[in-house]
C-alpha atoms as a PDB file:
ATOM      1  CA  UNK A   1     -52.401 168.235 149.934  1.00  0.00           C
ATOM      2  CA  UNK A   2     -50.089 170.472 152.398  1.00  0.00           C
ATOM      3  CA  UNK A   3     -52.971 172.990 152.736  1.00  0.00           C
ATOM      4  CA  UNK A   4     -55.518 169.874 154.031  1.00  0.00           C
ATOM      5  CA  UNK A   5     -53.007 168.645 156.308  1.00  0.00           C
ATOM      6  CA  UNK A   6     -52.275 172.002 157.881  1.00  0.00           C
ATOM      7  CA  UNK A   7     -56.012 173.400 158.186  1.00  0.00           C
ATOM      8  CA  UNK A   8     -55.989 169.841 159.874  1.00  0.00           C
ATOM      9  CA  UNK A   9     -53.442 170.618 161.783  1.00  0.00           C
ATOM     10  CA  UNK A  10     -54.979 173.758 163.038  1.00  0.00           C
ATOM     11  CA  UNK A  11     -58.330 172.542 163.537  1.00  0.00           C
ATOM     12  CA  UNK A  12     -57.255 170.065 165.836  1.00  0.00           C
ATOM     13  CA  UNK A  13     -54.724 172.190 167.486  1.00  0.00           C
ATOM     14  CA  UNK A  14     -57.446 175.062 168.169  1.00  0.00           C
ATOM     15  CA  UNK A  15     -59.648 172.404 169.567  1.00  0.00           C
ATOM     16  CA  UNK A  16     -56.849 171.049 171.949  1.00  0.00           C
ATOM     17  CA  UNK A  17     -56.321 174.566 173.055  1.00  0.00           C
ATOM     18  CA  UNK A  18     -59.820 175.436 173.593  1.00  0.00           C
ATOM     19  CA  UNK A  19     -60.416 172.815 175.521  1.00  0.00           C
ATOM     20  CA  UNK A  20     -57.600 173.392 177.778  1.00  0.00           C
ATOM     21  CA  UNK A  21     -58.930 176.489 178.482  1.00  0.00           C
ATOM     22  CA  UNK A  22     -62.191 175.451 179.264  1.00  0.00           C
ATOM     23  CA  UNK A  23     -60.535 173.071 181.513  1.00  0.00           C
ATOM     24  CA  UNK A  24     -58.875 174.969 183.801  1.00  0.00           C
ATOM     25  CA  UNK A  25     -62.012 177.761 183.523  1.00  0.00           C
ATOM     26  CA  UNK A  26     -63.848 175.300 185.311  1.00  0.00           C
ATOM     27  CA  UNK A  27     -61.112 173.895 188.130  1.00  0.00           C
ATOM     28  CA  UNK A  28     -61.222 177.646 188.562  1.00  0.00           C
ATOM     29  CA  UNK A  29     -64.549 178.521 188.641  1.00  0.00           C
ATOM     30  CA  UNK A  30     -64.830 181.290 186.806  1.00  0.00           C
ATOM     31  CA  UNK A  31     -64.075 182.502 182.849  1.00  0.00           C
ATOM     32  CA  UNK A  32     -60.578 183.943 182.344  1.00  0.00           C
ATOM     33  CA  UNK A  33     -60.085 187.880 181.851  1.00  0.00           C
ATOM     34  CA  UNK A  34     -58.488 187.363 179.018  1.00  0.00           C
ATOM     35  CA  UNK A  35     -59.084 184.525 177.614  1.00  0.00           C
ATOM     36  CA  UNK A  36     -58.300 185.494 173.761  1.00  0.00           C
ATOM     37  CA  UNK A  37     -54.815 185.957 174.535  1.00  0.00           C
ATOM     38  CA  UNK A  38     -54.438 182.966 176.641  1.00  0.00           C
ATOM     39  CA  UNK A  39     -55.708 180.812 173.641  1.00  0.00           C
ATOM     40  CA  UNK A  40     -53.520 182.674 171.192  1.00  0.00           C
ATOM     41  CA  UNK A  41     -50.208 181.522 173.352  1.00  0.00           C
ATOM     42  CA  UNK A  42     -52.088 178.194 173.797  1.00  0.00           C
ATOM     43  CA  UNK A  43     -51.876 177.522 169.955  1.00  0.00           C
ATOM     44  CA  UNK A  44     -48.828 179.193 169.520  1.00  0.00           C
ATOM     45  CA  UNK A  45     -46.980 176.504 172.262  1.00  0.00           C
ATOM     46  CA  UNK A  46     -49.029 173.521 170.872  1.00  0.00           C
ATOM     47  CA  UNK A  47     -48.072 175.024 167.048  1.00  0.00           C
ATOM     48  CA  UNK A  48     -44.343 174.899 168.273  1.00  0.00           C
ATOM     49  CA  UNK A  49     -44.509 171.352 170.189  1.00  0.00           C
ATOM     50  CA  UNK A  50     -46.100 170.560 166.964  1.00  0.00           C
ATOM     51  CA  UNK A  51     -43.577 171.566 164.632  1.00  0.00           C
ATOM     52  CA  UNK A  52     -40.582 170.352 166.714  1.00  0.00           C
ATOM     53  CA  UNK A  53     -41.998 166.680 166.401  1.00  0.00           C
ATOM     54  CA  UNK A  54     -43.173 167.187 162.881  1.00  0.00           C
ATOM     55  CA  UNK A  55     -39.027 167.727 161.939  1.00  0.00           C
ATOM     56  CA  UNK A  56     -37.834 164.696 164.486  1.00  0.00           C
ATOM     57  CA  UNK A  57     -40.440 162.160 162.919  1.00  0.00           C
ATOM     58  CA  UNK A  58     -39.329 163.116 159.416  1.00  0.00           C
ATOM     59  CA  UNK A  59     -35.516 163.639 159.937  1.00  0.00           C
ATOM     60  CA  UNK A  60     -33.774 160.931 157.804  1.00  0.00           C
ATOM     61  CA  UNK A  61     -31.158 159.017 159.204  1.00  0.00           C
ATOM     62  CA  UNK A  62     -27.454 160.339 158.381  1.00  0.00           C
END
């Protein structure tokens, strides 16, 4: 059941990313130069964000 909730977990996470990107392709008017890497560090943030509130929801009380 981990695996399903992490290929979730990146699913939704490359979708969030991707369409961040397209976002601010269009306020900008034109496609990034490089656009792989900027989605890579995208993920990676979100991934980290992710994680971060993934271990403060499931912290038990001392």
């Amino acid at each position: 059941m981990d695996t399903f909730y992490l290929v979730l977990i990146s699913v939704v996470l490359y979708g969030i990313a991707n369409a961040l990107l397209n976002y601010v392709e269009r306020i900008r008017g034109a496609r990034l130069a490089h656009r792989r890497p900027m989605l890579f560090l995208l993920i990676m943030v979100l991934a980290v964000i992710t994680v971060k509130t993934m271990s403060l929801l499931m912290r038990t009380p001392a």
